[in-house]
C-alpha atoms as a PDB file:
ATOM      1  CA  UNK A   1      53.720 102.667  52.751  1.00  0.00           C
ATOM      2  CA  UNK A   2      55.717 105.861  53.793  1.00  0.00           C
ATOM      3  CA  UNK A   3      53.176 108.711  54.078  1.00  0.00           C
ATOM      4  CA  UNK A   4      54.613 111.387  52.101  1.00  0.00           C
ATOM      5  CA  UNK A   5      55.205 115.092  53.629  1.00  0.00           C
ATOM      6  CA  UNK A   6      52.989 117.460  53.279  1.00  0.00           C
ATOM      7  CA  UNK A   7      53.626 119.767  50.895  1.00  0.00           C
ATOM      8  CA  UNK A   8      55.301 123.655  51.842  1.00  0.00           C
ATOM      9  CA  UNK A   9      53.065 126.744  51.908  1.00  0.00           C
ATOM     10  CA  UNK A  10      52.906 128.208  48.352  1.00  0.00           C
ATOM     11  CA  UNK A  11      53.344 132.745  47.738  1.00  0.00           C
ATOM     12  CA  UNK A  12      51.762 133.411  44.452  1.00  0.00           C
ATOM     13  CA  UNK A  13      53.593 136.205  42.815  1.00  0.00           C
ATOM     14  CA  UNK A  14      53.369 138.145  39.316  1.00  0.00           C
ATOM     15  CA  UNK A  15      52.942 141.758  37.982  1.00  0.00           C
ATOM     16  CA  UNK A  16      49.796 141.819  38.389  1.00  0.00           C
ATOM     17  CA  UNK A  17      47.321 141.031  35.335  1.00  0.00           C
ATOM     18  CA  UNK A  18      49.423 137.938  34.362  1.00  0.00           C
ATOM     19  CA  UNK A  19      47.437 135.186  35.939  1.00  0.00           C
ATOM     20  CA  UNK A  20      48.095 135.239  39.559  1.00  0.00           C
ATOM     21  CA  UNK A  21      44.223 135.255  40.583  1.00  0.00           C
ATOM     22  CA  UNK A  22      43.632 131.940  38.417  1.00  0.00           C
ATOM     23  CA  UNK A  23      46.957 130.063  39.467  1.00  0.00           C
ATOM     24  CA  UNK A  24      46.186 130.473  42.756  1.00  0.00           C
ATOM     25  CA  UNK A  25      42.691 129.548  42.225  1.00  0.00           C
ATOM     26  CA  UNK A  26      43.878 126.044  40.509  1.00  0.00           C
ATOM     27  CA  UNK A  27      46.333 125.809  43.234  1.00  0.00           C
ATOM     28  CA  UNK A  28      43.397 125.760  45.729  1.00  0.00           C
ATOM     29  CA  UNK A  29      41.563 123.206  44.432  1.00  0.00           C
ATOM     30  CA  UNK A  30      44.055 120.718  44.961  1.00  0.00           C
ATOM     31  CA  UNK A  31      43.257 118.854  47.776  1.00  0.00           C
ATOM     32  CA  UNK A  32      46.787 119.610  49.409  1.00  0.00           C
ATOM     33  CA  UNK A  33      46.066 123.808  49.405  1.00  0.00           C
ATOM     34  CA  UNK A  34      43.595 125.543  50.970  1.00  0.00           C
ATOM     35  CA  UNK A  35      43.763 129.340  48.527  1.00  0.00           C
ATOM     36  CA  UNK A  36      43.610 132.268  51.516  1.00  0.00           C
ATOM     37  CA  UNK A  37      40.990 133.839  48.630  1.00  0.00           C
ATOM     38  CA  UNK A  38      41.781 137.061  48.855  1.00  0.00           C
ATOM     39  CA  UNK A  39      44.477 138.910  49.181  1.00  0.00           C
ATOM     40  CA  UNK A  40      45.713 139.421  52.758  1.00  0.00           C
ATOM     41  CA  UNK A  41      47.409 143.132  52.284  1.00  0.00           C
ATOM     42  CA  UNK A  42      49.489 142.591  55.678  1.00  0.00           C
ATOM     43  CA  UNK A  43      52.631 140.770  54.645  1.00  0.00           C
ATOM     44  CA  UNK A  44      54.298 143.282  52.023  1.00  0.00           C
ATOM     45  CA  UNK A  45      52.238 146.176  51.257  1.00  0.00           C
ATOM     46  CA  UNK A  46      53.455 149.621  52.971  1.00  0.00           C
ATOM     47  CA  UNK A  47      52.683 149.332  56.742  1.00  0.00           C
ATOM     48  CA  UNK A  48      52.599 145.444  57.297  1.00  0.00           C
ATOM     49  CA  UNK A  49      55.146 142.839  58.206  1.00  0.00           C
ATOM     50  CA  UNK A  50      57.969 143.572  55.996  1.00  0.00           C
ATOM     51  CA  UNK A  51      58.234 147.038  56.969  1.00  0.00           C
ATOM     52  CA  UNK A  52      57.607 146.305  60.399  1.00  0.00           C
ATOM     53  CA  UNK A  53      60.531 143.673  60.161  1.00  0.00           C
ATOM     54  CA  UNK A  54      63.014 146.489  59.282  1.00  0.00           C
ATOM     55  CA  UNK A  55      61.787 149.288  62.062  1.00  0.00           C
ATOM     56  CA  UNK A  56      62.589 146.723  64.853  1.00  0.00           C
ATOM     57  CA  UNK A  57      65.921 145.882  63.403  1.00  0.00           C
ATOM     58  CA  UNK A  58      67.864 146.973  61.169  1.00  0.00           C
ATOM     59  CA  UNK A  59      66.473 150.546  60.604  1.00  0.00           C
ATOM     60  CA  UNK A  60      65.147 150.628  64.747  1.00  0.00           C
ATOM     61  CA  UNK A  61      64.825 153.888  66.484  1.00  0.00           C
ATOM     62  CA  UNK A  62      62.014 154.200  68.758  1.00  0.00           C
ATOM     63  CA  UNK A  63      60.171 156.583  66.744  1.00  0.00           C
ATOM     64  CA  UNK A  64      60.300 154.873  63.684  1.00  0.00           C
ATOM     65  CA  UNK A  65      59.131 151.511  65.666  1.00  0.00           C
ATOM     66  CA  UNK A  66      56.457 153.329  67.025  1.00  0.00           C
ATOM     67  CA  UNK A  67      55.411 154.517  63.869  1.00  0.00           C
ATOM     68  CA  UNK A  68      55.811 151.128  62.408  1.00  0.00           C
ATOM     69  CA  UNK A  69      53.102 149.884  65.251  1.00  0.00           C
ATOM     70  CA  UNK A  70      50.682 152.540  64.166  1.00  0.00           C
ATOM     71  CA  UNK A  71      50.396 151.608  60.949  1.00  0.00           C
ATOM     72  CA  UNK A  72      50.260 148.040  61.545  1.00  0.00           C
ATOM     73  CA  UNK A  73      47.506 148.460  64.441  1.00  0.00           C
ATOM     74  CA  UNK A  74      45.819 150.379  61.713  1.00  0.00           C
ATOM     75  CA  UNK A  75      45.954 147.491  59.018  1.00  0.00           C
ATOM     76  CA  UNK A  76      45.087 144.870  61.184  1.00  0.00           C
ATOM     77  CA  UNK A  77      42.655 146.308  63.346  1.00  0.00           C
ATOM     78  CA  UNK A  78      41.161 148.600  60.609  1.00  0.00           C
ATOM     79  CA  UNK A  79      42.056 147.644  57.000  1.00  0.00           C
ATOM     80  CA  UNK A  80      41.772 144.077  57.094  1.00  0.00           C
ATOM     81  CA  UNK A  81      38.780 143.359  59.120  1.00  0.00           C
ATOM     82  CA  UNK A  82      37.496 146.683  56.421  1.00  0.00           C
ATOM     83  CA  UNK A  83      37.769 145.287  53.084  1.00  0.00           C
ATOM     84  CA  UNK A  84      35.854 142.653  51.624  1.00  0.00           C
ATOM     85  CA  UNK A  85      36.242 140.455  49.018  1.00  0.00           C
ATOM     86  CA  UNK A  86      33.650 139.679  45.875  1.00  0.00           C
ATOM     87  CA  UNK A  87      31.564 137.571  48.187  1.00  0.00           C
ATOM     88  CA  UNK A  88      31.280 140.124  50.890  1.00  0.00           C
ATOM     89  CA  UNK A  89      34.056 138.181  53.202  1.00  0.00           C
ATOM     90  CA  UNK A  90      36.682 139.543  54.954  1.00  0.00           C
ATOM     91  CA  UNK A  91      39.896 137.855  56.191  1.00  0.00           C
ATOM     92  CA  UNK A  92      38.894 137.331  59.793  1.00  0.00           C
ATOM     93  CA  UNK A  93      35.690 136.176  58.457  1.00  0.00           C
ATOM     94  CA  UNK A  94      37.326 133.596  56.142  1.00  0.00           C
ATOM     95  CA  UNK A  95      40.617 132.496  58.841  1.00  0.00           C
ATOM     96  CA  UNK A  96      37.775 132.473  61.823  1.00  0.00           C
ATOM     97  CA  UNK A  97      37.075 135.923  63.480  1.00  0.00           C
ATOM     98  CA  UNK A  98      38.179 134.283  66.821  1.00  0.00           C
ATOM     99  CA  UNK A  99      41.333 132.891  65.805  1.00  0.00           C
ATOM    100  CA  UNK A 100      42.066 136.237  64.025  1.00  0.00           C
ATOM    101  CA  UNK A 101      41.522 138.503  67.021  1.00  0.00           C
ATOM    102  CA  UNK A 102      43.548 136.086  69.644  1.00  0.00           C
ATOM    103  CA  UNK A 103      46.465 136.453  66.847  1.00  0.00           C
ATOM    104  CA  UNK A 104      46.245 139.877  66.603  1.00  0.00           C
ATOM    105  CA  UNK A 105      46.003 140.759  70.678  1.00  0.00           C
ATOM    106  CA  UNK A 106      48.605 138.179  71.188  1.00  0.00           C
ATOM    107  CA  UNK A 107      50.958 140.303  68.628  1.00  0.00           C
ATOM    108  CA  UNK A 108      51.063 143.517  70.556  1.00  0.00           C
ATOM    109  CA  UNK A 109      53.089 142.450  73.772  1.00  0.00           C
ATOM    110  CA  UNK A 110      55.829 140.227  72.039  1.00  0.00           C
ATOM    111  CA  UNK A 111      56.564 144.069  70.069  1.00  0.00           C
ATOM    112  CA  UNK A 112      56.392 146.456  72.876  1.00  0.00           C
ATOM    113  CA  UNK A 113      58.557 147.159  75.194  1.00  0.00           C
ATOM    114  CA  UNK A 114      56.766 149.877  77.264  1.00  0.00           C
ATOM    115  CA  UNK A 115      53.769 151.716  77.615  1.00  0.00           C
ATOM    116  CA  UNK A 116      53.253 155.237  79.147  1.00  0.00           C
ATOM    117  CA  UNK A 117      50.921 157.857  78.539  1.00  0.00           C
ATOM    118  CA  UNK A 118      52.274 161.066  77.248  1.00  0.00           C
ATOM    119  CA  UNK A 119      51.171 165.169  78.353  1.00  0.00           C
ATOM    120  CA  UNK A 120      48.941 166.211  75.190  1.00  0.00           C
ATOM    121  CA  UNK A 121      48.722 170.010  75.231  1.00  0.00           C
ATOM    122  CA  UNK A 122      46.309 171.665  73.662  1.00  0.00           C
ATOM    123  CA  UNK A 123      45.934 171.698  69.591  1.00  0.00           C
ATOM    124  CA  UNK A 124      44.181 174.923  69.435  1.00  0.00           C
ATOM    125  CA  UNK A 125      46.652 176.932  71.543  1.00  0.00           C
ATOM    126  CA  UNK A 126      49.717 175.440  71.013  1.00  0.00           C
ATOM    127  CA  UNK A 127      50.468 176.358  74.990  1.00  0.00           C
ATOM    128  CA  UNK A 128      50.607 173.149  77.549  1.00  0.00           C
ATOM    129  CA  UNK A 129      49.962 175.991  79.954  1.00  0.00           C
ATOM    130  CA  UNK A 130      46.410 176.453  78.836  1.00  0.00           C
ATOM    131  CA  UNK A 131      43.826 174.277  79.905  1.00  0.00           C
ATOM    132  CA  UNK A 132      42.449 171.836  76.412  1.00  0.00           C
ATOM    133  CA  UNK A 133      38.711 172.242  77.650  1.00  0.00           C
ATOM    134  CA  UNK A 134      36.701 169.838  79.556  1.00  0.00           C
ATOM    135  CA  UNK A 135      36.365 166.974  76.625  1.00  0.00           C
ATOM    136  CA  UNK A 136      39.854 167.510  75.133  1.00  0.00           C
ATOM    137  CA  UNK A 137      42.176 164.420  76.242  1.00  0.00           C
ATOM    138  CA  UNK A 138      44.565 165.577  78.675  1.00  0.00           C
ATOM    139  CA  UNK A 139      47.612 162.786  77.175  1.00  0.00           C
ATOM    140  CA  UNK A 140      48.254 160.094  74.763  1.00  0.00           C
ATOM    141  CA  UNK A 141      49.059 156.382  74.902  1.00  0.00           C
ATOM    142  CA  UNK A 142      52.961 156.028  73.550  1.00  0.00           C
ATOM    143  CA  UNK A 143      54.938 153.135  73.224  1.00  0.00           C
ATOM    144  CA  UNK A 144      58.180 152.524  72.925  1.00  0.00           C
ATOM    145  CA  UNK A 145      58.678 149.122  70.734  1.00  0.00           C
ATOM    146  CA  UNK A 146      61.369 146.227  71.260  1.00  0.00           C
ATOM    147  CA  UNK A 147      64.436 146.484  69.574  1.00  0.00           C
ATOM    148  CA  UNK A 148      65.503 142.956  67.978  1.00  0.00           C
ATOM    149  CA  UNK A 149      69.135 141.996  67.808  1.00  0.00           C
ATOM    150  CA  UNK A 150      68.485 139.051  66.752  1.00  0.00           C
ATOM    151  CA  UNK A 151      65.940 139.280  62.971  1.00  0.00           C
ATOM    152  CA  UNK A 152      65.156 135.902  63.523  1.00  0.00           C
ATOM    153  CA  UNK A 153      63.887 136.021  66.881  1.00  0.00           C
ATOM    154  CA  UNK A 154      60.933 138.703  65.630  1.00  0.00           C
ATOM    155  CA  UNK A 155      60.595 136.769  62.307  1.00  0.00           C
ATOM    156  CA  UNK A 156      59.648 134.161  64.293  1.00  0.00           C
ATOM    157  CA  UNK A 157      56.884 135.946  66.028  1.00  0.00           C
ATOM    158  CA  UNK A 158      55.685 137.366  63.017  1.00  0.00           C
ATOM    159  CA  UNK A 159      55.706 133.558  61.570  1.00  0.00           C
ATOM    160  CA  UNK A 160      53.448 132.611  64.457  1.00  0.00           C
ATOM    161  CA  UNK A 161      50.825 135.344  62.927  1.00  0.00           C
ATOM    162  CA  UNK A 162      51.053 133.657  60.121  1.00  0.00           C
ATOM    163  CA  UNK A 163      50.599 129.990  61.016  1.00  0.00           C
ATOM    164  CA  UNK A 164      47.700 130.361  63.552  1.00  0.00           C
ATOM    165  CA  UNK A 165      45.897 132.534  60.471  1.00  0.00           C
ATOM    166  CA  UNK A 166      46.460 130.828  57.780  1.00  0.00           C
ATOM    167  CA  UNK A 167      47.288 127.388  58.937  1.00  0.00           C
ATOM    168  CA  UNK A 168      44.611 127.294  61.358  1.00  0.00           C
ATOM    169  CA  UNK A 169      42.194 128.001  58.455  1.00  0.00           C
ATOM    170  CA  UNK A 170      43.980 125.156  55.978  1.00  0.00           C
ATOM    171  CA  UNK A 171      43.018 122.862  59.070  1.00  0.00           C
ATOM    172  CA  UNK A 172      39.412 124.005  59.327  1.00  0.00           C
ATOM    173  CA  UNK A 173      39.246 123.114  55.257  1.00  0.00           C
ATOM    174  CA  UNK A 174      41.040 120.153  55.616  1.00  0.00           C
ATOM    175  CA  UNK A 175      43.750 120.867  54.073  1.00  0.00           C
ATOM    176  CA  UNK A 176      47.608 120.339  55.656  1.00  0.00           C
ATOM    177  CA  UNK A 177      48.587 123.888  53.782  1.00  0.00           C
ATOM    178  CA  UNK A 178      47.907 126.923  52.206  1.00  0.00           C
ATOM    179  CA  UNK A 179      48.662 129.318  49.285  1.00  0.00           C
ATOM    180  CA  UNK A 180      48.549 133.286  49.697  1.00  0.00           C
ATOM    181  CA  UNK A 181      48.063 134.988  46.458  1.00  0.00           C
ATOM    182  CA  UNK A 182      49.600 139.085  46.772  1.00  0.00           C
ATOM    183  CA  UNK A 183      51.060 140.544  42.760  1.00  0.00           C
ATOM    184  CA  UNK A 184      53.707 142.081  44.672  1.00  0.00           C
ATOM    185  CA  UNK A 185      55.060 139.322  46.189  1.00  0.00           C
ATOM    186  CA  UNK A 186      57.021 139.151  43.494  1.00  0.00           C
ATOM    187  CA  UNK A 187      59.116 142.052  44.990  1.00  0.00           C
ATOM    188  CA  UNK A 188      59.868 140.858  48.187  1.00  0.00           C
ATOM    189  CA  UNK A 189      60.493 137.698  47.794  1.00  0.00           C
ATOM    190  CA  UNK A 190      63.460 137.639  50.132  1.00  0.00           C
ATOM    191  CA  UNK A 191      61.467 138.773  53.002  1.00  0.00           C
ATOM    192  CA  UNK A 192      58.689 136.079  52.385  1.00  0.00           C
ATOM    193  CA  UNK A 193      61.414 133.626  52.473  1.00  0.00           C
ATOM    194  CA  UNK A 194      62.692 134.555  55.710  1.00  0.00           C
ATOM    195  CA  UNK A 195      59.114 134.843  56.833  1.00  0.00           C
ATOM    196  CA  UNK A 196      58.321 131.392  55.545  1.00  0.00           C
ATOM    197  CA  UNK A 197      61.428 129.520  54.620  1.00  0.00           C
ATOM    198  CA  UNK A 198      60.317 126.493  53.517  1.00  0.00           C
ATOM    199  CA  UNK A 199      57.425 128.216  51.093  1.00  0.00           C
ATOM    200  CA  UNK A 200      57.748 127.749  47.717  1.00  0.00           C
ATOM    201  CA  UNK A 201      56.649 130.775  45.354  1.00  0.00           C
ATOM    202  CA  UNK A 202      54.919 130.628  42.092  1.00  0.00           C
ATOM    203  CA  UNK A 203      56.006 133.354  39.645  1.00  0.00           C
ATOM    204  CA  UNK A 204      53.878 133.477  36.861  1.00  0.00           C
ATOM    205  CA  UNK A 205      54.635 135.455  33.956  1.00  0.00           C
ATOM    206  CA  UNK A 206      52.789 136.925  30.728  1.00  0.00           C
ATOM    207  CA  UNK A 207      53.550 138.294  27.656  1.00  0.00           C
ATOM    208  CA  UNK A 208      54.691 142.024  28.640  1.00  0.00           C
ATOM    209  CA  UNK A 209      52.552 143.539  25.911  1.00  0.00           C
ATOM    210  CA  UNK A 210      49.528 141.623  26.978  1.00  0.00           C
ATOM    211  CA  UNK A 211      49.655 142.465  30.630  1.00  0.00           C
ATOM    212  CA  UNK A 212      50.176 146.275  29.761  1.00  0.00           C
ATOM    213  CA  UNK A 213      46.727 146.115  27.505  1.00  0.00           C
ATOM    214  CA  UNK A 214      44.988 144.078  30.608  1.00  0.00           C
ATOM    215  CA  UNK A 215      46.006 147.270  32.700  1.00  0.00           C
ATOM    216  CA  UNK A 216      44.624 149.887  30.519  1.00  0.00           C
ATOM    217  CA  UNK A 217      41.307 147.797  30.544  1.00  0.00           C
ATOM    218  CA  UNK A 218      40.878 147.733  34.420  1.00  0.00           C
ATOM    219  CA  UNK A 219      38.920 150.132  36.101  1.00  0.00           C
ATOM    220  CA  UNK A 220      41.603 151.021  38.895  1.00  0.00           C
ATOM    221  CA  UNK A 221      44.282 151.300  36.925  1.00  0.00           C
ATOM    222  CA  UNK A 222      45.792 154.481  34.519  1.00  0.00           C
ATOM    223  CA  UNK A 223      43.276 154.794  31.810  1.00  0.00           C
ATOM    224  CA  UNK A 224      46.105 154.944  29.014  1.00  0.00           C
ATOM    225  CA  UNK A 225      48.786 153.429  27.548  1.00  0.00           C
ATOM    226  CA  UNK A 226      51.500 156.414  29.369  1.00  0.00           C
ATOM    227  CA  UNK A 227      49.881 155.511  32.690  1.00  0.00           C
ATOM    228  CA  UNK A 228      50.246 151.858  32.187  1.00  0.00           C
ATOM    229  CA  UNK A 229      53.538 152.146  31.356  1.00  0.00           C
ATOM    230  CA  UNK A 230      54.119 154.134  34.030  1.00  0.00           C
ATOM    231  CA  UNK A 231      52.978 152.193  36.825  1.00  0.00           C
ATOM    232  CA  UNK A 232      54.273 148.123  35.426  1.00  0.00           C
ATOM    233  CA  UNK A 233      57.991 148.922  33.782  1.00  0.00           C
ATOM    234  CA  UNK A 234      59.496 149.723  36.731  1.00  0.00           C
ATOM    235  CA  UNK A 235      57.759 146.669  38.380  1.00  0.00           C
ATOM    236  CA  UNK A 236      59.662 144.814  35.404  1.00  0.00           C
ATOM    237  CA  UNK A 237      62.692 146.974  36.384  1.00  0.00           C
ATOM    238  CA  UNK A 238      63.099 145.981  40.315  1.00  0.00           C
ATOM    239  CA  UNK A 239      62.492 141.962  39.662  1.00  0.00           C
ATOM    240  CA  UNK A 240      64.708 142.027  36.862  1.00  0.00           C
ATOM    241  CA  UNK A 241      67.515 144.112  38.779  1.00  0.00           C
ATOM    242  CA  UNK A 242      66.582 141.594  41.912  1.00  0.00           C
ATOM    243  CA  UNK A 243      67.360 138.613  39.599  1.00  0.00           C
ATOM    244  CA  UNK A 244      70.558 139.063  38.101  1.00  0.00           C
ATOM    245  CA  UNK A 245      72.207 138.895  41.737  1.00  0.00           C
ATOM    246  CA  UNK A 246      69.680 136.478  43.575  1.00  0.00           C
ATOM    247  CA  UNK A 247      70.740 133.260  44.057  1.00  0.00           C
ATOM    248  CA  UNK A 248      67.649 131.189  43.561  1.00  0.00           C
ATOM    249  CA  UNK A 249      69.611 127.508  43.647  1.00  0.00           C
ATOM    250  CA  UNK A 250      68.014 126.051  46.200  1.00  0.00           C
ATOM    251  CA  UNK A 251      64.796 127.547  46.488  1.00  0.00           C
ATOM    252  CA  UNK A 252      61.736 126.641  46.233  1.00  0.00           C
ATOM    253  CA  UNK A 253      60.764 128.431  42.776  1.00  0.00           C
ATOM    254  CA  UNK A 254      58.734 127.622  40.536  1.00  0.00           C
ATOM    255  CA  UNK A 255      58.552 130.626  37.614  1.00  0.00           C
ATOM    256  CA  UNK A 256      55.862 129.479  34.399  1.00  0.00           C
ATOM    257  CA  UNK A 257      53.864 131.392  31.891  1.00  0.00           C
ATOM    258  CA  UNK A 258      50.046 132.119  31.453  1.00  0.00           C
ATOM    259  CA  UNK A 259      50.629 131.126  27.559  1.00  0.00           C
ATOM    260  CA  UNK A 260      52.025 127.811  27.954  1.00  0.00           C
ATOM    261  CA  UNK A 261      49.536 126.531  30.411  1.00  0.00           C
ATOM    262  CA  UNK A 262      47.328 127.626  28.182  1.00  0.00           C
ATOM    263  CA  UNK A 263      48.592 125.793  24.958  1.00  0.00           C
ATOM    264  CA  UNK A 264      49.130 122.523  26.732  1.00  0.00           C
ATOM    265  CA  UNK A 265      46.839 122.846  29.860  1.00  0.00           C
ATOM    266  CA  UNK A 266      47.008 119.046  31.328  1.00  0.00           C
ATOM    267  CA  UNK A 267      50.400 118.261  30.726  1.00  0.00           C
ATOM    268  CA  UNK A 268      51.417 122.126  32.438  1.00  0.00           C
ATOM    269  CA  UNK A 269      48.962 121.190  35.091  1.00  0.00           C
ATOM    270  CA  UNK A 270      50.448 118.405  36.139  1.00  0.00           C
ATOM    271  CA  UNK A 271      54.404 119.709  35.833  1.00  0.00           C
ATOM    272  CA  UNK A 272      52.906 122.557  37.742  1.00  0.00           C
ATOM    273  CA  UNK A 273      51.637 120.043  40.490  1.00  0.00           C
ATOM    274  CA  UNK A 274      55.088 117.586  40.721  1.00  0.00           C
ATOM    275  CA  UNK A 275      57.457 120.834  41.343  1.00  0.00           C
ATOM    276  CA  UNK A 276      54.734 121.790  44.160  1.00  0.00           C
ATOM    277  CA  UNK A 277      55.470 118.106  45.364  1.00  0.00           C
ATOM    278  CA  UNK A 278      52.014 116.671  45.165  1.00  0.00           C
ATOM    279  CA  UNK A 279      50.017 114.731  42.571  1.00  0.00           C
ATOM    280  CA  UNK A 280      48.562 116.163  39.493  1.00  0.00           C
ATOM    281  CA  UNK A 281      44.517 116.444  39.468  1.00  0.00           C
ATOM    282  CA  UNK A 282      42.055 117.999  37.635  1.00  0.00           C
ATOM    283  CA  UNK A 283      40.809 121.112  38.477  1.00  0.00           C
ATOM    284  CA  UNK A 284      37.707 123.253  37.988  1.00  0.00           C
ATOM    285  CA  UNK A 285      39.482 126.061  36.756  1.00  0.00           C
ATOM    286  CA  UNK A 286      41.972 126.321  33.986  1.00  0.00           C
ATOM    287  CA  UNK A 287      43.777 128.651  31.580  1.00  0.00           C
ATOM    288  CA  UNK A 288      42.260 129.494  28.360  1.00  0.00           C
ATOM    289  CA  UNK A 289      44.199 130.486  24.688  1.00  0.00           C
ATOM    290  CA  UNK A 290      40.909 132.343  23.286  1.00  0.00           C
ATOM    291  CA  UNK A 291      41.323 134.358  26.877  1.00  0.00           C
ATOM    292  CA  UNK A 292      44.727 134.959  26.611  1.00  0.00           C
ATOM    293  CA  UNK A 293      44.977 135.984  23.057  1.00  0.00           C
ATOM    294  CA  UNK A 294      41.681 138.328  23.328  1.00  0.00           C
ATOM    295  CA  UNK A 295      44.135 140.850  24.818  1.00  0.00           C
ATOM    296  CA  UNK A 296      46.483 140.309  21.647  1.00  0.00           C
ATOM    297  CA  UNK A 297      44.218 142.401  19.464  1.00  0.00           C
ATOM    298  CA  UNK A 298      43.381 145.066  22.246  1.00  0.00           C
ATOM    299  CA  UNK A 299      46.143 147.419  20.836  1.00  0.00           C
ATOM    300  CA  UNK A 300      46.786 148.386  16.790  1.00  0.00           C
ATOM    301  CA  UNK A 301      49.928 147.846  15.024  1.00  0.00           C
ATOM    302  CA  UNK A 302      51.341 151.391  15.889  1.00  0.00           C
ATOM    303  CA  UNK A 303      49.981 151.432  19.462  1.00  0.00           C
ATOM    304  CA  UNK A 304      51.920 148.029  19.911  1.00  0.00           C
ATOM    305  CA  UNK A 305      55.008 149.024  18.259  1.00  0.00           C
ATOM    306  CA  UNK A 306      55.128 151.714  20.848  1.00  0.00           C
ATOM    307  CA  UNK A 307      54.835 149.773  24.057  1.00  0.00           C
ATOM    308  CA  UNK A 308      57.184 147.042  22.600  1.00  0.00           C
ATOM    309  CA  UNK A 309      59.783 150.186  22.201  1.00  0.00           C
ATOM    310  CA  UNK A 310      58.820 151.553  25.603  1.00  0.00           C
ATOM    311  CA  UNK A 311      59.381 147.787  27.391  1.00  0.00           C
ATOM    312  CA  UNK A 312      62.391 147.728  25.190  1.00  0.00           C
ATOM    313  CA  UNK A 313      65.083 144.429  26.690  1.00  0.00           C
ATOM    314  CA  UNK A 314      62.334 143.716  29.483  1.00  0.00           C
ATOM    315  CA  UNK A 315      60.384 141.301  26.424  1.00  0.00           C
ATOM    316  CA  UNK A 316      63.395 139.482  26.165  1.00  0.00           C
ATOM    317  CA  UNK A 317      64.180 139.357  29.484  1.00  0.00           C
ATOM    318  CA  UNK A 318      60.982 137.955  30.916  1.00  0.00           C
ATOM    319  CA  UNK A 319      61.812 135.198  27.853  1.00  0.00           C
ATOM    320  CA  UNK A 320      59.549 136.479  25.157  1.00  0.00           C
ATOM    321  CA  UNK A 321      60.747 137.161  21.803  1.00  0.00           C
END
């Protein structure tokens, strides 16, 4: 018997309040995925890897690399290992606190290109004559980052984060991959794809409406139907724009809605499963009508009338009537 290949790494994208906690959840408990289960924050949000992609190349000058470091250093030394996840785990907790620090110190010197320490003068005068007092640091650690010709050459070390984090903790699980859940990967998916080539992502979709009622119920999100608007159309806006010149044949996409896996939960389960390349099992969790239509009833006639005007051709467009 040929042993099969194991499947790709899987993004899990969405608007956010469409589904993208549970699909990634059933895509964990396949046997083929180990779910990263939480999100990581490093690969797309402001500060991480994508915008650290572009200061080294494309939009490089040395202060806007250095700045880039910063706020990396400050994510992955600070944010990460300080957030924690409904168990009380953080990321280096659940990828192995070892593994996570050799990644990180291993990062710095493939990005930098020098070190020096800079003359601080002092804040208070504003006069590098003046002496800054006896416990005032006397200069500051600079650096001046590599600039990368070549994209692919610092993708790739940015790839290697990736694989001794995440891959190393599929292989402590068991598991030969892994599946990262972030919303807003649905926005960059062209830089997770260059990250990550071979990943396939997982787009899954909602009834516009019903996602705008889901924000308006959460506790960190605008408290009314203006602020909810607000903040998701013009999430709508950018993947919609993004699609209409993307060219998506030959990628590993998989795009599905909440409702349909909910009407017909097995037999969407296990389409689901063969376009992810492995076999279909049954999983603990799964997608629920009654939870799904709850939100239906969360607005009255007029209120809904007035998001469906606000959304106006997104509904369509996301293929609801």
């Amino acid at each position: 018997m040929i042993a099969m290949p194991p499947p790709s790494p899987v993004f899990v994208a969405g608007t956010g309040r469409s589904g993208t906690s549970l699909i990634a959840d059933v895509i964990g408990e396949h046997p083929q995925f180990y779910r990263i289960p939480m999100e990581t924050r490093f690969l797309v949000d402001p500060g991480g890897l994508r915008d650290l992609a572009d200061a080294l190349t494309c939009r490089y000058d040395p202060l806007a690399g250095e700045d880039a470091l910063h706020r990396l250093s400050d994510i992955l030394t600070a944010g990460v290992p300080g957030r924690r996840d409904d168990r009380g785990k953080t990321v280096p907790e659940i990828v192995g606190e070892q593994r996570y620090r050799d990644a990180v110190e291993r990062l710095w010197p493939q990005l930098i290109a020098c070190v020096f320490d800079e003359f601080a003068p002092a804040e208070w005068f504003g006069n590098a004559d003046r002496p800054t007092g006896p416990f005032d640091p006397r200069s500051r650690r600079r650096v001046i980052p590599k600039h990368f010709t070549d994209r692919r050459e610092l993708l790739g070390i940015l790839r290697g984060l990736i694989d001794t984090m995440f891959a190393g903790a599929a292989a402590d699980a068991g598991k030969p991959t892994w599946c990262e859940k972030t919303p807003f990967n649905l926005l960059y998916m062209d830089f997770l794809w260059e990250l990550v080539p071979e990943a396939t992502i997982v787009h899954i979709k909602r009834h516009p409406v019903s996602a705008i009622a889901s924000f308006v119920a959460q506790p960190w999100a605008p408290p009314t139907v203006d602020g909810a608007l607000a903040y998701v159309k013009p999430i709508y806006d950018q993947w919609l724009s993004w699609k209409e010149t993307a060219d998506l044949a030959g990628r590993r996409y998989v795009e599905v809605r909440a409702e349909d896996l909910a009407a017909d939960w097995p037999g969407q389960r296990a389409a689901l499963f063969e376009r992810l390349g492995v076999d279909d099992v049954a999983t603990p969790s799964f997608f629920r009508s009654q939870e799904l239509s709850n939100r239906e009833n969360d607005f009255d006639h007029a209120t809904r009338k007035l998001v469906e005007r606000a959304l106006g051709d997104v509904i369509p467009a996301m293929g609801y009537a």
